[in-house]
N, C-alpha and C. Protein backbone atom coordinates (compact mmCIF):
# COMPACT_ATOMS: atom_id res chain seq x y z
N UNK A 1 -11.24 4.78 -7.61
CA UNK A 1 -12.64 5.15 -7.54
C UNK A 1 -12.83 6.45 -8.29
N UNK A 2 -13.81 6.34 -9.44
CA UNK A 2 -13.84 7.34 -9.84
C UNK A 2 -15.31 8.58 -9.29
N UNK A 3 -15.10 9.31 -9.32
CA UNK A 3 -15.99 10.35 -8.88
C UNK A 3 -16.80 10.97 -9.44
N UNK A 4 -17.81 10.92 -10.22
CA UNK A 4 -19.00 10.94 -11.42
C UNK A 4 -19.11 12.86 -11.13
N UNK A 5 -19.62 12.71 -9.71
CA UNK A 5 -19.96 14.28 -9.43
C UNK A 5 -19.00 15.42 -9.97
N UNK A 6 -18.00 15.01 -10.09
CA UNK A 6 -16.92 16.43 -10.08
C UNK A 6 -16.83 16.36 -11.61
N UNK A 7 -17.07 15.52 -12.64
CA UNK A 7 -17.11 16.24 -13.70
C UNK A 7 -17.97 17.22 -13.77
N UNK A 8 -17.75 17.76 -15.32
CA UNK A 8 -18.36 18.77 -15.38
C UNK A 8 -17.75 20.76 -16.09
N UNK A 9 -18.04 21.89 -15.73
CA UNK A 9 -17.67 22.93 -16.28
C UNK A 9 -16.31 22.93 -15.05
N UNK A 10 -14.96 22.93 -15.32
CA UNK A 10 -13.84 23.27 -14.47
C UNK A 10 -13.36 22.03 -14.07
N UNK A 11 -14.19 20.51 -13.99
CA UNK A 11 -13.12 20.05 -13.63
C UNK A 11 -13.39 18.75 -14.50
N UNK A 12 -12.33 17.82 -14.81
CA UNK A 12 -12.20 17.08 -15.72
C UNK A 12 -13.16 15.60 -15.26
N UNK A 13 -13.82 15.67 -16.34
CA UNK A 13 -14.96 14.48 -16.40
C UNK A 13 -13.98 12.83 -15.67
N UNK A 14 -14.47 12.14 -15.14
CA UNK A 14 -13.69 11.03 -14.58
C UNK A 14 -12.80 11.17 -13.68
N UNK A 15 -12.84 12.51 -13.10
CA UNK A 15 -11.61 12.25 -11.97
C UNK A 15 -11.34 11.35 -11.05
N UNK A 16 -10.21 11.05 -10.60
CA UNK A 16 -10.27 9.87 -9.67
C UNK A 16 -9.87 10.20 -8.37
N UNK A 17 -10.44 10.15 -7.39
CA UNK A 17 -10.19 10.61 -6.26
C UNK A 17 -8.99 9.98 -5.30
N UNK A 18 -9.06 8.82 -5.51
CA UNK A 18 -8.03 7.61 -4.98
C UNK A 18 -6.53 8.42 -5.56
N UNK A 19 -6.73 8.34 -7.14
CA UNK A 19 -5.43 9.21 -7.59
C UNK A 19 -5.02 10.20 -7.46
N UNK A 20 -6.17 11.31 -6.96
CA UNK A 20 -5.82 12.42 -6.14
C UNK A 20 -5.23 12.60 -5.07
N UNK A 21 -5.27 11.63 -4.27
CA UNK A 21 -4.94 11.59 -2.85
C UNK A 21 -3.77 10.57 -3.01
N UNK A 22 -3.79 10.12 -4.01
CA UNK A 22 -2.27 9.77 -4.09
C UNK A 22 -1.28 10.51 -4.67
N UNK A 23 -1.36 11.28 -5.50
CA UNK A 23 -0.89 12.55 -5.76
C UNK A 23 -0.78 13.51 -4.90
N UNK A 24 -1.59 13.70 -3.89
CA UNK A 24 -1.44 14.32 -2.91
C UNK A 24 -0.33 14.09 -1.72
N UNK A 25 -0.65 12.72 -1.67
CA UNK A 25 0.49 12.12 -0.48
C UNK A 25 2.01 12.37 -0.95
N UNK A 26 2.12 12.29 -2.50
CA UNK A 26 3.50 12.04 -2.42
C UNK A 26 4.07 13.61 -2.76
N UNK A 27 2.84 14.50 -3.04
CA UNK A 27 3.36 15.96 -2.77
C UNK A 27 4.05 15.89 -1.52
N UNK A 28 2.70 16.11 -0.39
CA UNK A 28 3.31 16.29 0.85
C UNK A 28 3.97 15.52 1.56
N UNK A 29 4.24 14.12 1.05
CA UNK A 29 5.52 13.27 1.37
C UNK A 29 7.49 13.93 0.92
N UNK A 30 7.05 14.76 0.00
CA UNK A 30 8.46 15.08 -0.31
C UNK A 30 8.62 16.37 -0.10
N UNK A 31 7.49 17.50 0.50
CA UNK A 31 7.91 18.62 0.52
C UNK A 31 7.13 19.06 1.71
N UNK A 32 6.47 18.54 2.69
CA UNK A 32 5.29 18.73 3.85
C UNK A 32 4.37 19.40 3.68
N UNK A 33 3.57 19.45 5.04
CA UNK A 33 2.12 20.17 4.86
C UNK A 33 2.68 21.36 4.00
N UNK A 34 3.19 22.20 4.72
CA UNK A 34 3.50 23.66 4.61
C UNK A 34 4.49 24.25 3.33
N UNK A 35 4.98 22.81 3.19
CA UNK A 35 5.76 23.33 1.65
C UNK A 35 4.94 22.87 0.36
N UNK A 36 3.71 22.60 0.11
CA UNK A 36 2.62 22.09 -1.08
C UNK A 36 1.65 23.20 -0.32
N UNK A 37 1.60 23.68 -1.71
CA UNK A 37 0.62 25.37 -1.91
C UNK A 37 -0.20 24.55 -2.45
N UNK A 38 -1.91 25.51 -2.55
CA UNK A 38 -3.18 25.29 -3.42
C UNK A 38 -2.70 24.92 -4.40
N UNK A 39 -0.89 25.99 -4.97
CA UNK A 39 -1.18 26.19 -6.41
C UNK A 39 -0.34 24.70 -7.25
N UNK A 40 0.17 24.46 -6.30
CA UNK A 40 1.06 23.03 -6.38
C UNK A 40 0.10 22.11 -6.63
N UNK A 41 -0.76 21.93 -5.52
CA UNK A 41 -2.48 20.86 -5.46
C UNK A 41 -2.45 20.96 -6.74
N UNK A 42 -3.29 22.15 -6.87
CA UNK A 42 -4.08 21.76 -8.22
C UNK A 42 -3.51 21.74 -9.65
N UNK A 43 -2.49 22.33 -9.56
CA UNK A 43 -1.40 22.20 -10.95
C UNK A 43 -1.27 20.67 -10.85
N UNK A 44 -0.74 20.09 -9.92
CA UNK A 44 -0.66 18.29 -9.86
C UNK A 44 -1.91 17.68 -10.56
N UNK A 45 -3.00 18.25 -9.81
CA UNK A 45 -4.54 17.09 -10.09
C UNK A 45 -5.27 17.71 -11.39
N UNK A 46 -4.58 18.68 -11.71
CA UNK A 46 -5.17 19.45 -13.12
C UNK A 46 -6.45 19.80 -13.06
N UNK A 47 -6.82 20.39 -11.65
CA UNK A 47 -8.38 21.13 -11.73
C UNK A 47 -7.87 22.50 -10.94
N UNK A 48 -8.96 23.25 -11.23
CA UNK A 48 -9.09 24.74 -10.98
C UNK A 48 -9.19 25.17 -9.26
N UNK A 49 -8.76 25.74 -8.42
CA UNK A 49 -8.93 26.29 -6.90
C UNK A 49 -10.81 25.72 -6.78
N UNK A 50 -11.84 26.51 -7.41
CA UNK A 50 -12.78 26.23 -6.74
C UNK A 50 -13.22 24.41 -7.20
N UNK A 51 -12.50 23.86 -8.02
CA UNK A 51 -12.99 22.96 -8.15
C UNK A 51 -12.79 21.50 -7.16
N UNK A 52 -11.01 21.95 -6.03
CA UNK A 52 -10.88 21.87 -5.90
C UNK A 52 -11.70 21.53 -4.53
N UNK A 53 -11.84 23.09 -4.33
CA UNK A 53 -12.28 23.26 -2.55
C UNK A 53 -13.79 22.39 -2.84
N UNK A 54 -14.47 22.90 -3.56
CA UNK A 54 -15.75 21.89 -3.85
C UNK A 54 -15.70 20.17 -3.81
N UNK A 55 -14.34 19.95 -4.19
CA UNK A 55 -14.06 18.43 -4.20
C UNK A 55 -13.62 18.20 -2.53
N UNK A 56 -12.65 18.81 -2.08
CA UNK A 56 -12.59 18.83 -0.79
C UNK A 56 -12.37 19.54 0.25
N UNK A 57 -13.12 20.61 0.08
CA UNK A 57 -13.55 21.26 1.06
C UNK A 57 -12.66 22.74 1.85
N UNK A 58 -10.65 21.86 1.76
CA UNK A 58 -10.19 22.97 1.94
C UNK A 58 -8.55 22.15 2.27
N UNK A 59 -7.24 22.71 2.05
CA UNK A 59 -5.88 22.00 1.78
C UNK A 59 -6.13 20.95 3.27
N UNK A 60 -6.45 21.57 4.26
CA UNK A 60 -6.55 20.87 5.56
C UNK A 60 -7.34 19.56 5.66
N UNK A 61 -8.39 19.48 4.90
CA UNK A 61 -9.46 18.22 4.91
C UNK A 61 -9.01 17.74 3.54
N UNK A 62 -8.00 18.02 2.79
CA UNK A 62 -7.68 16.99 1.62
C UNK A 62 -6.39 16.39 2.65
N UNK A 63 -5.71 17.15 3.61
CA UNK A 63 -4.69 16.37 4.06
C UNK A 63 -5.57 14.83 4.92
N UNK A 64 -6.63 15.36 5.81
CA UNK A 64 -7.02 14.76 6.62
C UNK A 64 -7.73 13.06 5.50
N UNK A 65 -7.70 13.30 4.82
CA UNK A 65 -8.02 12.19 3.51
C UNK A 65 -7.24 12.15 3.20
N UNK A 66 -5.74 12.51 2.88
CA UNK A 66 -5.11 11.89 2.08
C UNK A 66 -4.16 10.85 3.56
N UNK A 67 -3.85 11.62 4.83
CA UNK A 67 -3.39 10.19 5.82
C UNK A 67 -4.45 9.16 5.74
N UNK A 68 -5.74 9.26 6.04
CA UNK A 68 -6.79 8.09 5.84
C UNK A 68 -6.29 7.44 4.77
N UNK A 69 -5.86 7.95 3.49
CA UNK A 69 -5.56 7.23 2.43
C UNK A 69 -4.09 6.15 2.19
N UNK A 70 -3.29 7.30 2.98
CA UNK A 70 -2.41 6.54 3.22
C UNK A 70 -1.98 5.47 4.40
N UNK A 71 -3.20 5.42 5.52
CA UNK A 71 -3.14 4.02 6.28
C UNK A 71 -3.86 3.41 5.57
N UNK A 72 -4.19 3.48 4.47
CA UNK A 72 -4.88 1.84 4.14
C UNK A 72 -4.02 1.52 2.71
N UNK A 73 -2.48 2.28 2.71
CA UNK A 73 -1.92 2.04 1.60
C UNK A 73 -1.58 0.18 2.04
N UNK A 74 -0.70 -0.07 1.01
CA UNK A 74 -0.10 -1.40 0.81
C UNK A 74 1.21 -1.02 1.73
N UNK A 75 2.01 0.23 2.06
CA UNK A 75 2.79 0.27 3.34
C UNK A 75 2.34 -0.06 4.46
N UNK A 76 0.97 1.07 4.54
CA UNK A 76 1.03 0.75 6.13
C UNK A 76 -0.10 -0.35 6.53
N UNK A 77 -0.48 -1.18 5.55
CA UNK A 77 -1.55 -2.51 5.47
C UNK A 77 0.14 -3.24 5.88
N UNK A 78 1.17 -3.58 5.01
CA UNK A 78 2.03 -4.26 5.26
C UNK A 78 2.31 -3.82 6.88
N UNK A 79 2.71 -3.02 7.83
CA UNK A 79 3.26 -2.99 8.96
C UNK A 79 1.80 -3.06 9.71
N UNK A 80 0.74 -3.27 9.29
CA UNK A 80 -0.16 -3.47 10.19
C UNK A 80 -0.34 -4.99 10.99
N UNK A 81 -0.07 -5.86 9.19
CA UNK A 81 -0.67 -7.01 8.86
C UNK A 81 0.71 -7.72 10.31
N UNK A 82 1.88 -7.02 10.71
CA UNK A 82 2.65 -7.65 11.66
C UNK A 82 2.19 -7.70 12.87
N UNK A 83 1.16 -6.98 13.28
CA UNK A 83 0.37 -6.86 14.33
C UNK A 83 -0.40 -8.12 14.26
N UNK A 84 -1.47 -8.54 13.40
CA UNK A 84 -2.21 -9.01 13.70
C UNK A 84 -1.59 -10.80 13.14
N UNK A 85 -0.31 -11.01 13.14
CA UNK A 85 0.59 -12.59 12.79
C UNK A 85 0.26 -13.01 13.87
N UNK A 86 0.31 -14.51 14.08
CA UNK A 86 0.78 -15.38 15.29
C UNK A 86 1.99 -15.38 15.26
N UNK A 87 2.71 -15.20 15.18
CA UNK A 87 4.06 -14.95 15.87
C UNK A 87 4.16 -14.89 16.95
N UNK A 88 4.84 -15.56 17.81
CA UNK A 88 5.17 -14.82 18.85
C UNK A 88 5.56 -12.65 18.92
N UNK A 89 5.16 -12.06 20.50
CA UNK A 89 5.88 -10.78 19.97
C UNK A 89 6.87 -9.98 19.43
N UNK A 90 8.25 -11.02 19.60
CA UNK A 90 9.41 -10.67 19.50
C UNK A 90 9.57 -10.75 18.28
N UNK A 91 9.19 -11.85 17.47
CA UNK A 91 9.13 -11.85 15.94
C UNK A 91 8.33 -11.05 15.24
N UNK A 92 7.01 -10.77 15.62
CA UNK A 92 6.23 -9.71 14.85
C UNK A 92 6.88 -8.44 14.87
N UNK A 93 7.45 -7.85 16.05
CA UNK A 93 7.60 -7.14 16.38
C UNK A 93 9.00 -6.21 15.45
N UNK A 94 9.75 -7.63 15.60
CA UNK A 94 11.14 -7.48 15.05
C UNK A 94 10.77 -7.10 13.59
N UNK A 95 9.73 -8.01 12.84
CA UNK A 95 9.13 -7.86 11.21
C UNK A 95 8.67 -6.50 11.34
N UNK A 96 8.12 -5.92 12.13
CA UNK A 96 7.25 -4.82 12.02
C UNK A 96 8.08 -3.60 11.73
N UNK A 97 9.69 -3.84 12.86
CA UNK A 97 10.73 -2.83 12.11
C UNK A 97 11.71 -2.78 11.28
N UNK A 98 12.02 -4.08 10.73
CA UNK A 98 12.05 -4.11 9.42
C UNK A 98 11.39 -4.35 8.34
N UNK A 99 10.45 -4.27 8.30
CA UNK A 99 9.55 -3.72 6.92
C UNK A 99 9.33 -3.02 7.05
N UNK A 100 9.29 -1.34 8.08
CA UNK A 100 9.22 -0.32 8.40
C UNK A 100 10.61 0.20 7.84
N UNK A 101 11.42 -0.65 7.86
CA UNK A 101 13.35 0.18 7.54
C UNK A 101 12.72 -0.13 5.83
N UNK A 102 12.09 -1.18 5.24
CA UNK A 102 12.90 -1.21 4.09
C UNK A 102 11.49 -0.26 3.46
N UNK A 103 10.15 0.19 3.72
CA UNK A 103 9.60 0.64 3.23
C UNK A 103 9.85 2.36 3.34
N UNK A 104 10.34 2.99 4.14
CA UNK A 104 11.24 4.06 4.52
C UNK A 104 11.82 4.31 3.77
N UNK A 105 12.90 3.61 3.37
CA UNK A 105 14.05 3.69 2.31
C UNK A 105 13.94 3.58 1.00
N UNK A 106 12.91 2.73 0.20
CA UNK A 106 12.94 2.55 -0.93
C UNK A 106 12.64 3.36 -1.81
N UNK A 107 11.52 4.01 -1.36
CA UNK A 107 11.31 4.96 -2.92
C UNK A 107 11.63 6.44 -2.21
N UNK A 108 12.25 6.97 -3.43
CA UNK A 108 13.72 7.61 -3.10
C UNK A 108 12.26 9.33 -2.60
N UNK A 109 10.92 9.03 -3.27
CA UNK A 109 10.82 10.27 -3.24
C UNK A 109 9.50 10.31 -2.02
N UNK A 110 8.97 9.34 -1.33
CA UNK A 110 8.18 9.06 -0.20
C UNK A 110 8.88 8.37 0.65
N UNK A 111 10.10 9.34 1.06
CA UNK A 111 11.41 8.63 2.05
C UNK A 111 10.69 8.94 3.60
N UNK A 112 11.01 8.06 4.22
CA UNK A 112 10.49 8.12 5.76
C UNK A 112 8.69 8.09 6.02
N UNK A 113 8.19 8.15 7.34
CA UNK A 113 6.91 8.27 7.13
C UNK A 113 6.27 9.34 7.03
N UNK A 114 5.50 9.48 6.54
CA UNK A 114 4.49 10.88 6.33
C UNK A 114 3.54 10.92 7.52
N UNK A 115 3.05 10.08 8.20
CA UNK A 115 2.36 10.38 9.18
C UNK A 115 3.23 11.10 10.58
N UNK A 116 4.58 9.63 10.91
CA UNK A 116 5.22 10.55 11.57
C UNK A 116 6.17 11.89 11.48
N UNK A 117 6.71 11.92 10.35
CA UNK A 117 6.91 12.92 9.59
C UNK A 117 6.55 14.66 10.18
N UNK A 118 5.18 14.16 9.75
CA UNK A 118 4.22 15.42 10.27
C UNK A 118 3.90 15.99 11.25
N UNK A 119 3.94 14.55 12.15
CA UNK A 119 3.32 14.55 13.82
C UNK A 119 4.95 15.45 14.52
N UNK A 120 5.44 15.10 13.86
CA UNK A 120 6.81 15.64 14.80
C UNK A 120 6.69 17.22 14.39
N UNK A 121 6.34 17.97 13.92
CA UNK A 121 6.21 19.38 13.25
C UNK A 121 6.26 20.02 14.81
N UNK A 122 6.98 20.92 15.16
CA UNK A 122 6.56 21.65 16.65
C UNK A 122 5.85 22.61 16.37
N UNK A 123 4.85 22.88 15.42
CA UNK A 123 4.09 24.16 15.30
C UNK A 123 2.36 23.42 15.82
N UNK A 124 1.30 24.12 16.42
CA UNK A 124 0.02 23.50 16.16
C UNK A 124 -0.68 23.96 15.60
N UNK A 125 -0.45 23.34 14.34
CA UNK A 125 -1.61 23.44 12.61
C UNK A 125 -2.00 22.20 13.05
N UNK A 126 -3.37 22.53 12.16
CA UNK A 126 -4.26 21.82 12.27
C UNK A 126 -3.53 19.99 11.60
N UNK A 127 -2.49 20.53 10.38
CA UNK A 127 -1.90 19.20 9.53
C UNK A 127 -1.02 18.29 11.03
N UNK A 128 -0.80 19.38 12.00
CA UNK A 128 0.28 18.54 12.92
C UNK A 128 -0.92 17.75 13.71
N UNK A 129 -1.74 18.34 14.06
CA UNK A 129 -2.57 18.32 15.40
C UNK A 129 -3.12 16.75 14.78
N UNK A 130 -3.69 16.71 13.00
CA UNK A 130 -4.24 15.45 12.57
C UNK A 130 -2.79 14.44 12.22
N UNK A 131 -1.52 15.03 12.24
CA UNK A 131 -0.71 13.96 12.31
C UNK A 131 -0.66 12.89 13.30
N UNK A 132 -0.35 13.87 14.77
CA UNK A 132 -0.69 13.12 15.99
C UNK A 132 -1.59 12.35 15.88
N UNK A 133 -2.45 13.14 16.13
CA UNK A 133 -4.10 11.74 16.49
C UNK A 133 -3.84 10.25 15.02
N UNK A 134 -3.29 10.48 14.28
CA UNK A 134 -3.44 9.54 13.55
C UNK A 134 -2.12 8.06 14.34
N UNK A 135 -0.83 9.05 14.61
CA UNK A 135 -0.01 8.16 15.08
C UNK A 135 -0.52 7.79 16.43
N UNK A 136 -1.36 8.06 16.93
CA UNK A 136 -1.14 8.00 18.21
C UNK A 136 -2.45 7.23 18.43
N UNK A 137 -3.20 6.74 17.21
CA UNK A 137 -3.67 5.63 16.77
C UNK A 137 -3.11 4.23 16.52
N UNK A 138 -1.75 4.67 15.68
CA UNK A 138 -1.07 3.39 15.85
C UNK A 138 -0.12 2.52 16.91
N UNK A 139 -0.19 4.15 17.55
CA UNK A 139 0.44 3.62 18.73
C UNK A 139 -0.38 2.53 19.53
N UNK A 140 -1.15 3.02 19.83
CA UNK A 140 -2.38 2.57 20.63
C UNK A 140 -2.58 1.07 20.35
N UNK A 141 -2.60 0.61 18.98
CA UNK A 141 -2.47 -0.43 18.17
C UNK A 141 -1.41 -1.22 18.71
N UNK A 142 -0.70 -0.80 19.02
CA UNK A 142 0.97 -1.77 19.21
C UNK A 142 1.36 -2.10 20.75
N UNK A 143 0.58 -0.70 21.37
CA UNK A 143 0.30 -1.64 22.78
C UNK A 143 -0.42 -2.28 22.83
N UNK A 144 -1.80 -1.90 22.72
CA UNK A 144 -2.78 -3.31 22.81
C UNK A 144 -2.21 -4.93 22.23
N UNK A 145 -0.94 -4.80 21.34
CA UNK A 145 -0.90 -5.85 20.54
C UNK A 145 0.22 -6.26 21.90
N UNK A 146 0.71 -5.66 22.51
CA UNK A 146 2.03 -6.05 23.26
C UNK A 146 1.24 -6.72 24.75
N UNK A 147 0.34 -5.54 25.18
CA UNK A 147 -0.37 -6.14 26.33
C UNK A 147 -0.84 -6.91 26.39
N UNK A 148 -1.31 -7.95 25.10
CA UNK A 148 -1.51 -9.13 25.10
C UNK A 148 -0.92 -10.15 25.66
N UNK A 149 0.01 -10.53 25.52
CA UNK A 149 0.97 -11.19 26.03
C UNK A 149 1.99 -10.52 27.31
N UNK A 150 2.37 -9.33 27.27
CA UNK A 150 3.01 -8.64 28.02
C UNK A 150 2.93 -7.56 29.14
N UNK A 151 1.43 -7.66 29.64
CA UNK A 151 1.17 -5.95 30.00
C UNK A 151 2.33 -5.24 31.15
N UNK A 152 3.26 -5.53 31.66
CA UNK A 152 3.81 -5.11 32.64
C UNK A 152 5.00 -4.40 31.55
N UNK A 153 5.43 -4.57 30.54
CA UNK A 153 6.00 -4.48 29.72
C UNK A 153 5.65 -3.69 28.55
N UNK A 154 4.20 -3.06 28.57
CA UNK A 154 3.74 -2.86 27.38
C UNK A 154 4.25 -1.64 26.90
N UNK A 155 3.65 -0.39 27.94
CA UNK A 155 4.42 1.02 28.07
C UNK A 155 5.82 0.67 27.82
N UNK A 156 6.76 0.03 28.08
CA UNK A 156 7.94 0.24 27.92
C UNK A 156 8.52 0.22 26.32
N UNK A 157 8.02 -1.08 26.19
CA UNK A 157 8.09 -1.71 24.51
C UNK A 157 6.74 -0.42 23.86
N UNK A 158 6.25 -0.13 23.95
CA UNK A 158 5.62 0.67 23.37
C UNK A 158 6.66 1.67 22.57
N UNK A 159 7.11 2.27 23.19
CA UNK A 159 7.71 4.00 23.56
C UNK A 159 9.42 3.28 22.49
N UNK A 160 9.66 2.12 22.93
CA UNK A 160 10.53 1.63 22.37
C UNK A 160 10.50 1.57 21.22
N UNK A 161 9.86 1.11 20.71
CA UNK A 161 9.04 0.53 19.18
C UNK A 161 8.79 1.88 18.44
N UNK A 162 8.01 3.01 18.87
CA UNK A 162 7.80 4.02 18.72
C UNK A 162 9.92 4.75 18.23
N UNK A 163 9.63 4.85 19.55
CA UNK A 163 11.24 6.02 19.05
C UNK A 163 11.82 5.33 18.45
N UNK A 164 11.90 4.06 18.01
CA UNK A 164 12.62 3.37 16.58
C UNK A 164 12.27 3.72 15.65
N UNK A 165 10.75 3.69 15.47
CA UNK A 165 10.42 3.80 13.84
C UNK A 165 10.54 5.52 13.84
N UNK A 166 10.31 5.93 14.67
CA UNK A 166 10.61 7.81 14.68
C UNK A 166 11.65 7.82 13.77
N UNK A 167 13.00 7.14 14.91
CA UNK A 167 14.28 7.27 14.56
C UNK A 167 14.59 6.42 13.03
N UNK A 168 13.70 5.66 12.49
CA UNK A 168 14.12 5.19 11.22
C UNK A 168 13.61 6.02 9.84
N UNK A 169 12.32 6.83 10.36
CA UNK A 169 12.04 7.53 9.44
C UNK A 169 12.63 8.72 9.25
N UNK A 170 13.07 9.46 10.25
CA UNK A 170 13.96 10.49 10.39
C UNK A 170 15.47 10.40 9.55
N UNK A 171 15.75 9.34 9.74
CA UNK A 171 17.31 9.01 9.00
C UNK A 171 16.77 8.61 7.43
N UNK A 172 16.05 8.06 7.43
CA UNK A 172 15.56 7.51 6.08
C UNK A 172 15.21 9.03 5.10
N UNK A 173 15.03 10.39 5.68
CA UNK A 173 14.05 11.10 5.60
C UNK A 173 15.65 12.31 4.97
N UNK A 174 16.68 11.86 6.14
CA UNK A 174 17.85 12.26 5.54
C UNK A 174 18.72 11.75 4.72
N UNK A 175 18.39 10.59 4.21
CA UNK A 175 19.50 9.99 3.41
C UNK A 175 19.61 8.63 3.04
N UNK A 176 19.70 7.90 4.63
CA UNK A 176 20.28 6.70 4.91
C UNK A 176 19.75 5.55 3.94
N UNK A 177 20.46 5.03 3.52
CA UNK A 177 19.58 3.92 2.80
C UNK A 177 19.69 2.76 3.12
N UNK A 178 18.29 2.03 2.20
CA UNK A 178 17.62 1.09 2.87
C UNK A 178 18.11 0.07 3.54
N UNK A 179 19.22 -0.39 2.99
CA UNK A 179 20.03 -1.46 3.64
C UNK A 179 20.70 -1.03 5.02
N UNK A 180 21.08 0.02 5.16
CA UNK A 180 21.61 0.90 6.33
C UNK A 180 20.03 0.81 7.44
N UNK A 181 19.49 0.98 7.14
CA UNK A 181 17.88 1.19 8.15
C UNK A 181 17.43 -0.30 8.12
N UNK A 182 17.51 -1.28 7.25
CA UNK A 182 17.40 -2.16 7.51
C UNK A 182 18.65 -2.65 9.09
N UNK A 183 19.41 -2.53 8.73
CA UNK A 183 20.42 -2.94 9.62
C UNK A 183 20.07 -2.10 11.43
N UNK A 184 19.84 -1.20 11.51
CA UNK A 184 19.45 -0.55 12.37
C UNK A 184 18.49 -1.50 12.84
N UNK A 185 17.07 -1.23 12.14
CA UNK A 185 15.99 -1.86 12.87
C UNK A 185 16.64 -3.44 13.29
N UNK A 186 17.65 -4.36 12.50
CA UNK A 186 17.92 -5.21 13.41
C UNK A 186 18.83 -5.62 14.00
N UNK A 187 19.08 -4.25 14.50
CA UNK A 187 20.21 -4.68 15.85
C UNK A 187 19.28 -3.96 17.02
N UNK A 188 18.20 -3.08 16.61
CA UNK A 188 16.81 -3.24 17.84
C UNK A 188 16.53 -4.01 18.40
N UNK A 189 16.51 -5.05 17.30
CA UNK A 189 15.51 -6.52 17.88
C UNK A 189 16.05 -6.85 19.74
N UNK A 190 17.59 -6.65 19.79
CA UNK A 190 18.07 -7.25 20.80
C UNK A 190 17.69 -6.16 21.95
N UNK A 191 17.22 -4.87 21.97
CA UNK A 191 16.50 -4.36 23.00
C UNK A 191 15.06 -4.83 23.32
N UNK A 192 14.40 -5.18 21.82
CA UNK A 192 13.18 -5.63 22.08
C UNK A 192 13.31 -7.18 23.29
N UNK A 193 14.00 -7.97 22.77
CA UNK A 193 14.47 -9.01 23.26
C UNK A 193 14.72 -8.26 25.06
N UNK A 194 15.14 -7.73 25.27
CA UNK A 194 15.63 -7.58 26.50
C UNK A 194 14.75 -7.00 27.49
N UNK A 195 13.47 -5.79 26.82
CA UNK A 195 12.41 -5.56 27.40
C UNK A 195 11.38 -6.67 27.67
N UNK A 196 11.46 -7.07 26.57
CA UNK A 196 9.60 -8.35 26.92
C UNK A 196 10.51 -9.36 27.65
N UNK A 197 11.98 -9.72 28.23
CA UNK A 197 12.07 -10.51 29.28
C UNK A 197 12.14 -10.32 30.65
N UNK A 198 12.16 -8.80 30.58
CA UNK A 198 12.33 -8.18 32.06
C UNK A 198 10.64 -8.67 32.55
């Protein structure tokens, strides 16, 4: 999408905002909130500080757009789209953490997730405070999808599901590769398996 308004004196006629915020993500995908300066931003998107803040407002509300941007990537559309399969749960469920291991792992320089990533930060900035609320959106998502079929079970498999993909982006985030995190997420499956039968 291109952005008509922001051409002009300082910032380059046709900018694209979509590409901004994808440029953005994979800044703060490889170096976090706190390690991508203004001066990083805008050296990346090739416009000037005020042209910047005028485009969005301030580093904090380009983050808060660039996670919006990145749940409606083709990653996290793919681990959504496992939610909403007929599958039974155990199979969606099982898909949901491995395509979570192999999207983690693959590109060497948006390793692990950026949402949870962030949310785990123990400081409260405003980038952590909008990490949370965003995961804790998807969380929300994955029980409702479990209580469907399961509610006595849901909290449990919830928290489960959760500290997996924590734990896959975290390792992914150090190193591990994809085939390694693939393998992880499925030797999960057999806890998942063991919760939704209790």
């Amino acid at each position: 999408m291109t952005d008509t308004k922001l051409s002009g004196r300082g910032r380059p006629r046709g900018f694209d905002i979509d590409e901004a915020l994808e440029t953005g993500q994979r800044l703060f995908h490889a170096h976090g909130y706190e390690g991508v300066s203004l001066a990083m931003l805008t050296e990346a998107l090739g416009i000037k500080p005020p042209s910047f803040y005028k485009a969005f407002g301030s580093k904090a509300e380009f983050f808060a757009r660039v996670l919006e941007h990145y749940g409606h990537s083709s990653s996290a559309l793919t681990l959504k789209a496992c939610l909403h399969s007929e599958h039974p749960p155990i199979q969606a469920l099982a898909a949901l953490l491995e395509n979570a291991a192999h999207i983690y792992g693959r590109d060497p320089e948006q390793r692990g997730c950026l949402v949870l990533e962030t949310a785990c930060g123990s400081d409260q900035s405003e980038s952590t405070a909008l990490a949370r609320y965003t995961a804790e959106q998807g969380q929300a998502q994955i029980r409702e999808f479990i209580a469907r079929t399961h509610p006595q079970a849901a909290d449990q498999v919830t928290d489960y599901v959760i500290s997996t993909l924590c734990g896959l982006s975290a390792s992914a985030r150090k190193g591990m590769s994809e085939a390694r995190l693939v393998q992880v997420a499925q030797a999960a499956t057999a806890g998942l398996e063991k919760l939704l039968a209790s």
